[in-house]
C-alpha atoms as a PDB file:
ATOM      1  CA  UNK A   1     -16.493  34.474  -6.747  1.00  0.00           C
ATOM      2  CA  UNK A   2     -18.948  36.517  -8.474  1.00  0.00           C
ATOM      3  CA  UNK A   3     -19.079  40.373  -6.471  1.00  0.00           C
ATOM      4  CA  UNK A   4     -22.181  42.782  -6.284  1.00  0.00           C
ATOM      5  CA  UNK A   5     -21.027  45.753  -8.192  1.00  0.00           C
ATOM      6  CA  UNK A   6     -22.468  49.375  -7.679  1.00  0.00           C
ATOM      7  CA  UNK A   7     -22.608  51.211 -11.342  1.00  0.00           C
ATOM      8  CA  UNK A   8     -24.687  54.407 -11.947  1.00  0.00           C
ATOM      9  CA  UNK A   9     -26.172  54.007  -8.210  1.00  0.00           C
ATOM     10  CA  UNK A  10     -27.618  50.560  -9.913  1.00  0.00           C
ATOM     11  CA  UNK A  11     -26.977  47.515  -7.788  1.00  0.00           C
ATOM     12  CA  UNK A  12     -25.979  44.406  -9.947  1.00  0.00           C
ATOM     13  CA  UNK A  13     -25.452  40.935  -7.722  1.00  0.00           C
ATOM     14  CA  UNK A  14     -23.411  38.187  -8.598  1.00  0.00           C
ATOM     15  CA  UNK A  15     -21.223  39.843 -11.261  1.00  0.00           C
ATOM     16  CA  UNK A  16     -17.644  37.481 -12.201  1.00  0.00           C
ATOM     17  CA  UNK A  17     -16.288  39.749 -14.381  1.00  0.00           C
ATOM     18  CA  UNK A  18     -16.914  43.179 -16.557  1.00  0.00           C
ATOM     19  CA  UNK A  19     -16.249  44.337 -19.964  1.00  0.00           C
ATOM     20  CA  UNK A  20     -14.229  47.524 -20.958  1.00  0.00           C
ATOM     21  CA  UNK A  21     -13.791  49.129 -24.295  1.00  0.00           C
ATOM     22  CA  UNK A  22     -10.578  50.605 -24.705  1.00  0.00           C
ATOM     23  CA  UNK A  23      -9.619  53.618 -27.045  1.00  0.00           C
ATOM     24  CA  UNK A  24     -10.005  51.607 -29.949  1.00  0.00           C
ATOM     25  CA  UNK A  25     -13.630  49.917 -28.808  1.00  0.00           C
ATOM     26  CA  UNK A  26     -11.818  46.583 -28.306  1.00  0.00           C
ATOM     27  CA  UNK A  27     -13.438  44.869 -25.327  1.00  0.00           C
ATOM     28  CA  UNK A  28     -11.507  43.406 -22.633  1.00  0.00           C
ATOM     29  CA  UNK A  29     -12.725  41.125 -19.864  1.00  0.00           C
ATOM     30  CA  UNK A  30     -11.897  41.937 -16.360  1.00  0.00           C
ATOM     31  CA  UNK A  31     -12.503  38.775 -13.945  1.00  0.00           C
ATOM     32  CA  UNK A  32     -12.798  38.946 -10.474  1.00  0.00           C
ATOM     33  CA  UNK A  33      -9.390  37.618  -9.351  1.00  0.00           C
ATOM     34  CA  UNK A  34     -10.606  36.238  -5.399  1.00  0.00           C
ATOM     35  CA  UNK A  35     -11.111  32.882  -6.685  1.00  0.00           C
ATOM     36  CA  UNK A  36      -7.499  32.501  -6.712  1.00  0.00           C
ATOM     37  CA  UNK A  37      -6.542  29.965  -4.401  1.00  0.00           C
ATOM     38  CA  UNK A  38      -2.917  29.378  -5.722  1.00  0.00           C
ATOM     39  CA  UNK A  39       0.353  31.024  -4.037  1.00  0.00           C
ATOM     40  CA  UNK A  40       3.497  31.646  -5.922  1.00  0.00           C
ATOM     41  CA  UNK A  41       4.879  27.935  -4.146  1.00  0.00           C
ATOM     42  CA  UNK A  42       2.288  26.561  -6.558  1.00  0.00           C
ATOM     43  CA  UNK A  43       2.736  28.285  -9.695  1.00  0.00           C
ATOM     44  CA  UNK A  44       6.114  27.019 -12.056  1.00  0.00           C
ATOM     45  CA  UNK A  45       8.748  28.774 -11.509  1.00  0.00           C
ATOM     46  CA  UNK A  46       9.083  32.492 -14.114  1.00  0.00           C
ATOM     47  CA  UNK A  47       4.833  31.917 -14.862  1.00  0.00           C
ATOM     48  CA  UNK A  48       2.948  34.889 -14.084  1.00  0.00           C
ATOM     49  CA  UNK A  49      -0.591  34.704 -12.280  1.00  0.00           C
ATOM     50  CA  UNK A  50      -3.244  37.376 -10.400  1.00  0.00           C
ATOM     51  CA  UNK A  51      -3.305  36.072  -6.668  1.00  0.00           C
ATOM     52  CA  UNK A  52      -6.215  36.438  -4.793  1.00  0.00           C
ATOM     53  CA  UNK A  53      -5.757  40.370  -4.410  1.00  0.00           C
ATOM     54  CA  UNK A  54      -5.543  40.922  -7.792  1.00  0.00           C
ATOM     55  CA  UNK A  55      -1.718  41.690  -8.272  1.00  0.00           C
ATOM     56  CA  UNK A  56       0.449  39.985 -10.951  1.00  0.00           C
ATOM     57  CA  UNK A  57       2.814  37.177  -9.237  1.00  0.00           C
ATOM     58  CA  UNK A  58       5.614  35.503 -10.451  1.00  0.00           C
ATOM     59  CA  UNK A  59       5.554  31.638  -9.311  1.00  0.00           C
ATOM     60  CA  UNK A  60       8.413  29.714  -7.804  1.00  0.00           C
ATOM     61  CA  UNK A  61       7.856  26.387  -7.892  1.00  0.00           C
ATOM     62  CA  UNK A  62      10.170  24.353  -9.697  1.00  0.00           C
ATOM     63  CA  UNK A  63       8.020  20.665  -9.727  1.00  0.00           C
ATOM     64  CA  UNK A  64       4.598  20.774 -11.274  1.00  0.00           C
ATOM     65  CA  UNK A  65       2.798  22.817  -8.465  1.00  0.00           C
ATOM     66  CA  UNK A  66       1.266  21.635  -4.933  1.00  0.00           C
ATOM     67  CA  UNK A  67       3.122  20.413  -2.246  1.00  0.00           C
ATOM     68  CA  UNK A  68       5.727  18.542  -4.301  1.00  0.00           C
ATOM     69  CA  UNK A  69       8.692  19.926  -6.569  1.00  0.00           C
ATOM     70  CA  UNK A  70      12.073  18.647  -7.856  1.00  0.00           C
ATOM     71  CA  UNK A  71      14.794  20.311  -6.546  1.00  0.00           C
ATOM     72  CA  UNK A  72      17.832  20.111  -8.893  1.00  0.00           C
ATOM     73  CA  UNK A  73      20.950  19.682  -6.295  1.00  0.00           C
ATOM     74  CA  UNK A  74      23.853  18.481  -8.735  1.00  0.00           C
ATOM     75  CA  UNK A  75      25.217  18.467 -12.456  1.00  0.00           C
ATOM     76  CA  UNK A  76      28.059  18.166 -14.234  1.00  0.00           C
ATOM     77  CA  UNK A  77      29.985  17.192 -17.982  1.00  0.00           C
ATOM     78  CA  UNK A  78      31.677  14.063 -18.482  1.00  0.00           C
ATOM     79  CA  UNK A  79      33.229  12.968 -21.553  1.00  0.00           C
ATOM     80  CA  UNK A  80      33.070   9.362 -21.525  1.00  0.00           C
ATOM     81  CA  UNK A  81      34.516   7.041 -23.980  1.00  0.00           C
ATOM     82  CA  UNK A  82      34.920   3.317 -23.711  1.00  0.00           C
ATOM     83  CA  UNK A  83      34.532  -0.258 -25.543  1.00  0.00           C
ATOM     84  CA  UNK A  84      34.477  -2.378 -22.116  1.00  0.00           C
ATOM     85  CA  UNK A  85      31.976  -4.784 -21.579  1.00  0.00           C
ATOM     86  CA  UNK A  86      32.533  -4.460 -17.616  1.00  0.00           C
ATOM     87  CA  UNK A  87      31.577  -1.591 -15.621  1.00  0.00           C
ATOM     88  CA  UNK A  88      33.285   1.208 -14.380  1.00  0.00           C
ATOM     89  CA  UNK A  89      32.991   3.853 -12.457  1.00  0.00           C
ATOM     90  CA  UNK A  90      32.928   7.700 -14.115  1.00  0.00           C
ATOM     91  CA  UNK A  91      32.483   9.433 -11.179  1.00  0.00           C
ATOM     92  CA  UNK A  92      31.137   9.894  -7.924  1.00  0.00           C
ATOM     93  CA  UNK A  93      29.172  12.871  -7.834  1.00  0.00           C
ATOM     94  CA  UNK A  94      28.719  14.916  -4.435  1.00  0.00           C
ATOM     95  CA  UNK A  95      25.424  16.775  -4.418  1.00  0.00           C
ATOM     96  CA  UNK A  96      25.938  18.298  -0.623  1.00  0.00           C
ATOM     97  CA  UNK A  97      22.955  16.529   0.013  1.00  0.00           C
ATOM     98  CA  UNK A  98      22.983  13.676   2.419  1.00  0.00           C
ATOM     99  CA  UNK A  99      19.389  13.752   2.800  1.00  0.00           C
ATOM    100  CA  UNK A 100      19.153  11.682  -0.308  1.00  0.00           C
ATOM    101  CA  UNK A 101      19.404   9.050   1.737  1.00  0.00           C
ATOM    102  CA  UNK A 102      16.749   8.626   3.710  1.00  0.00           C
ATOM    103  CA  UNK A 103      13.391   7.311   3.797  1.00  0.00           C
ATOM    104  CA  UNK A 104      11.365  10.086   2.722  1.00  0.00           C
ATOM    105  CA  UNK A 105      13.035  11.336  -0.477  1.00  0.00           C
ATOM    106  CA  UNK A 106      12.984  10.494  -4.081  1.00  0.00           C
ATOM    107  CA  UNK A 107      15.726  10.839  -6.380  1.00  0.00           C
ATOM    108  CA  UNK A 108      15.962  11.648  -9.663  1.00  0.00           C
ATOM    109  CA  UNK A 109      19.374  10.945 -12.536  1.00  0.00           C
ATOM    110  CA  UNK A 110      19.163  12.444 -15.817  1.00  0.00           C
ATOM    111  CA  UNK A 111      21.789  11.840 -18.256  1.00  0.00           C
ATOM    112  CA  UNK A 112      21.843  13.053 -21.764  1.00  0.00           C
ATOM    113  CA  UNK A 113      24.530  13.046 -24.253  1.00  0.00           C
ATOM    114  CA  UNK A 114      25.021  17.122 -24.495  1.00  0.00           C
ATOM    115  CA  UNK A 115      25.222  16.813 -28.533  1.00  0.00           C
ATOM    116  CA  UNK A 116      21.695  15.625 -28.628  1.00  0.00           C
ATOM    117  CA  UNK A 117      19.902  12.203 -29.750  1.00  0.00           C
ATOM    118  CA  UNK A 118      22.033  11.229 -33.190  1.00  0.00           C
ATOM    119  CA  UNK A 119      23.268   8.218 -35.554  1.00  0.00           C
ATOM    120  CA  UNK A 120      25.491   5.868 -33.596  1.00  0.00           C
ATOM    121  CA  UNK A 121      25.666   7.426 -30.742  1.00  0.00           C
ATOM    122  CA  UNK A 122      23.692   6.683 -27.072  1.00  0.00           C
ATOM    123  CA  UNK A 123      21.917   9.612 -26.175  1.00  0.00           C
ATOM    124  CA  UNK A 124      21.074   9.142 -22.648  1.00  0.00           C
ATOM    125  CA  UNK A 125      19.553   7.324 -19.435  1.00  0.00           C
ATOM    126  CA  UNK A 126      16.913   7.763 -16.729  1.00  0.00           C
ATOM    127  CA  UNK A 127      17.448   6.692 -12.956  1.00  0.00           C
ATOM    128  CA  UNK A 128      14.950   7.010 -10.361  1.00  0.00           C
ATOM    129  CA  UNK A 129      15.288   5.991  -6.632  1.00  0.00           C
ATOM    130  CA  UNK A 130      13.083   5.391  -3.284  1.00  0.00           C
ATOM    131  CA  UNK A 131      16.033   5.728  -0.788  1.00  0.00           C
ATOM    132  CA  UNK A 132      15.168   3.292   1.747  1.00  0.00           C
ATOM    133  CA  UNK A 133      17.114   4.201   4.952  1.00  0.00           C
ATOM    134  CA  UNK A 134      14.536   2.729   6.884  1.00  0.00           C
ATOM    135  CA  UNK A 135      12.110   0.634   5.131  1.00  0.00           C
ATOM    136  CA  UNK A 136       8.982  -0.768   7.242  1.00  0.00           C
ATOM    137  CA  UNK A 137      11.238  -0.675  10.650  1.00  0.00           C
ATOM    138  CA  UNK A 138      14.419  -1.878   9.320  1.00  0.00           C
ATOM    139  CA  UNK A 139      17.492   0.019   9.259  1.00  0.00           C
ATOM    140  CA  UNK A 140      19.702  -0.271   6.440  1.00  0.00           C
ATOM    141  CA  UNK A 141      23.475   0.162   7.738  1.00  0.00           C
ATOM    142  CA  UNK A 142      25.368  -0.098   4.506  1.00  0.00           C
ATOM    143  CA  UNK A 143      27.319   2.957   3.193  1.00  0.00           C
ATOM    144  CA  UNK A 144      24.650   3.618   0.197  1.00  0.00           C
ATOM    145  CA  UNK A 145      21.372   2.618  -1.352  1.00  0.00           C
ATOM    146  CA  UNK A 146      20.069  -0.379  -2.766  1.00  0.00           C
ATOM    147  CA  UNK A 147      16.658   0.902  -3.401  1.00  0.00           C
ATOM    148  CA  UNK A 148      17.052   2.059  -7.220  1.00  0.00           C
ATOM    149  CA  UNK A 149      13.296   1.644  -8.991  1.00  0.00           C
ATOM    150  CA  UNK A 150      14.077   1.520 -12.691  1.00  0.00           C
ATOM    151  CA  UNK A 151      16.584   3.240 -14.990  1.00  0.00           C
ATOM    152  CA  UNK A 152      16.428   3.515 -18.906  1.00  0.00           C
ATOM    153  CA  UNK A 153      19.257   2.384 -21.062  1.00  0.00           C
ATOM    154  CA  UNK A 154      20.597   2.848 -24.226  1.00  0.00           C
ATOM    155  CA  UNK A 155      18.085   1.108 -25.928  1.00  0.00           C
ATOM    156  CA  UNK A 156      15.071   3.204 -24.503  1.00  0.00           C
ATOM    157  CA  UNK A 157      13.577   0.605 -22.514  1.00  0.00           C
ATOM    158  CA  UNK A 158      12.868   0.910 -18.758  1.00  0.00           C
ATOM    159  CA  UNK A 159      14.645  -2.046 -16.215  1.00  0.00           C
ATOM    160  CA  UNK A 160      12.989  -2.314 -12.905  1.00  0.00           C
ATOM    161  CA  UNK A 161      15.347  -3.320  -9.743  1.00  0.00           C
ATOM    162  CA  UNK A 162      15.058  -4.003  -6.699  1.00  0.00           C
ATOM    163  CA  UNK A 163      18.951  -3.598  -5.857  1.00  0.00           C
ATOM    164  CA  UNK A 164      22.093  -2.273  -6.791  1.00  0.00           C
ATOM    165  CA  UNK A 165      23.146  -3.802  -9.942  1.00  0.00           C
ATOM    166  CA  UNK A 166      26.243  -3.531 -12.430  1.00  0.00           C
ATOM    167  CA  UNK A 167      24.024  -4.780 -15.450  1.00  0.00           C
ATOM    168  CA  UNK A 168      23.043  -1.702 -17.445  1.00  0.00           C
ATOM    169  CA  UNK A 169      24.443  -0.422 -20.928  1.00  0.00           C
ATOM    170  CA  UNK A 170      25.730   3.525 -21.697  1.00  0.00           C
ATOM    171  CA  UNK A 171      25.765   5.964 -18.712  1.00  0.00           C
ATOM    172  CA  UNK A 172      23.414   5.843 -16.425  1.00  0.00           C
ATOM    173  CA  UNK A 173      23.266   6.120 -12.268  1.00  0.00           C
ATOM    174  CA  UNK A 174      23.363   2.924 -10.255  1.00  0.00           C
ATOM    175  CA  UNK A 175      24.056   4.087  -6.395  1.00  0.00           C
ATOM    176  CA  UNK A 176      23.169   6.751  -3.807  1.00  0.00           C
ATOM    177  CA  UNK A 177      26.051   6.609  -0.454  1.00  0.00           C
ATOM    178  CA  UNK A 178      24.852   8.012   2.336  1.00  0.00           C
ATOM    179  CA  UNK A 179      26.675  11.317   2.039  1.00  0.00           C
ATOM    180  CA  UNK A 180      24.717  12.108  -0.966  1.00  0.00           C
ATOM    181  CA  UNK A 181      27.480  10.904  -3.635  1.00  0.00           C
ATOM    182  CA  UNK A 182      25.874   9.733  -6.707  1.00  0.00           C
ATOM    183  CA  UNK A 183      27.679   6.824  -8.881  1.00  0.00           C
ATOM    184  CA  UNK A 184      27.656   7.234 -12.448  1.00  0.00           C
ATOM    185  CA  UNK A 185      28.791   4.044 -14.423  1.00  0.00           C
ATOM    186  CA  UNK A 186      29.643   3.364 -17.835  1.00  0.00           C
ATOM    187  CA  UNK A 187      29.539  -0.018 -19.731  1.00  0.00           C
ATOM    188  CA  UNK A 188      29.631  -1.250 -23.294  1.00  0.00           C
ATOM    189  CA  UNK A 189      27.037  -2.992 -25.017  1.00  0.00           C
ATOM    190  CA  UNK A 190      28.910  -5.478 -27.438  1.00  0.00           C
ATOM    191  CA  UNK A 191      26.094  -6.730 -28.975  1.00  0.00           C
ATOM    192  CA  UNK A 192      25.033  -3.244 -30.355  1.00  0.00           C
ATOM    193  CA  UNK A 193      26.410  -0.762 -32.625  1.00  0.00           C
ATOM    194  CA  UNK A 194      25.967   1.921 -30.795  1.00  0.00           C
ATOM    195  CA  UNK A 195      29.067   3.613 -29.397  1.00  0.00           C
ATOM    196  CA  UNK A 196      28.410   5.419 -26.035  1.00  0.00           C
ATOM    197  CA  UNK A 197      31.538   7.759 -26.591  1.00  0.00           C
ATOM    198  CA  UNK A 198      30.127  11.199 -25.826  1.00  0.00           C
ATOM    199  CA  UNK A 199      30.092  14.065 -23.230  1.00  0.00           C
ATOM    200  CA  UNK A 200      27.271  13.334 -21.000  1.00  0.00           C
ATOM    201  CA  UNK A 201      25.255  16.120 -18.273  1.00  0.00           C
ATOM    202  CA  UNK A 202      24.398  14.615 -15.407  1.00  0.00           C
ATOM    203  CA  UNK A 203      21.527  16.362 -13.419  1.00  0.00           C
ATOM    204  CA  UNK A 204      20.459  15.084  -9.721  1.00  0.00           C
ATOM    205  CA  UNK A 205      17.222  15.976  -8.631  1.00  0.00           C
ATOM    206  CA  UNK A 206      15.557  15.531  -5.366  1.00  0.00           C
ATOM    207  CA  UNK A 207      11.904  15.404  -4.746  1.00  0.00           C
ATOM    208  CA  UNK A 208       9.499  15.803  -1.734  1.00  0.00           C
ATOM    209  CA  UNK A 209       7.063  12.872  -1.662  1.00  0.00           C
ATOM    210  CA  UNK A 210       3.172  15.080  -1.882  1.00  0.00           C
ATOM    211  CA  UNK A 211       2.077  17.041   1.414  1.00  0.00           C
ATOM    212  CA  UNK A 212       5.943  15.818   2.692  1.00  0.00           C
ATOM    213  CA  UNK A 213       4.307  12.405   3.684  1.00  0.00           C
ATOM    214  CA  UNK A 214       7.056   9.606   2.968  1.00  0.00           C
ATOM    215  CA  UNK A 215       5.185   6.115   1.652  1.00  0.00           C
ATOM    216  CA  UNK A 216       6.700   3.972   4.329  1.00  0.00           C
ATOM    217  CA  UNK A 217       5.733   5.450   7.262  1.00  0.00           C
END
């Protein structure tokens, strides 16, 4: 918003910014900082912005600004190491979140081999889920979700799903129980070289759907 400014008893209107030398004659700009409209819920978490009232704020979202942001609400280190075709079970993760499961929430399983992307070796997965504890009126009594949308594999690729499945290669999330466990699965692709032996980070994250309007309601 461009400001009248009063200089010398001269009136200038619609002035956005001014320019100051400073000891050394170097010019600096100095904007008017009302057209801020952004609060520090908006900003990434650690960035610095001027607000509306021209002080220096430190943001604190940590999504990518607005009304949304992923939360992270679990991780851990597994070292996996297997040469089964069939799948088992690593772990079940607890997140303390049992709000994973239901209808308004997306989730979010990242899983990357902690030694990085490298020769022979799987180097990690993507899960995402809609958790569908009521999906367009009906209730879904089981003891977990069977709402996952796609997950990556080993081979980079991205499977969409409309259920729970087994079928998957390396490390990778398949399940969401209604106390906000995770299930993290392992299984050996015998067709490939690549070995999936590793230590593996697991992160959960949980996300608000935008202005905290769920999609089936």
């Amino acid at each position: 918003m461009a400001q009248q400014v009063k200089l010398m008893g001269a009136i200038y209107s619609d002035v956005p910014a001014v320019l100051l030398p400073d000891n050394n004659d170097v010019m600096h700009r100095f904007d008017d900082a009302s057209v801020t409209t952004a609060t520090a819920a908006d900003v990434a978490s650690g960035k610095t912005f001027l607000a509306a009232d021209g002080t220096i704020t430190t943001g604190t979202s940590s999504g990518g600004g607005g009304s949304s942001a992923w939360t992270k609400v679990a991780e851990n280190s597994y070292a996996v190491s297997t040469t089964s075709t069939s799948t088992a079970t690593v772990d079940t993760l607890s997140t303390g979140h049992s709000e994973l499961w239901t209808s308004d929430k997306w989730v979010y399983v990242r899983i990357r081999d902690t030694a990085g992307k490298r020769n022979g070796y799987f180097y990690g997965s993507d899960s995402f889920f809609y958790n569908t504890h009521v999906v367009n009126g009906t209730t879904q009594t089981s003891s977990g979700s069977g709402i996952r949308i796609f997950t990556r594999y080993n081979d980079g690729t991205f499977t969409p799903t409309a259920q729970t499945s087994t079928n998957g290669y390396g490390v990778y999330a398949d399940y969401i129980y209604n106390d906000g466990r995770v299930r993290i699965r392992k299984r050996y692709n015998s067709t490939s070289t690549l070995t999936i032996n590793g230590t593996y980070k697991v992160e959960v994250y949980l996300l608000d759907p935008p202005g905290g309007i769920p999609l089936f309601t």
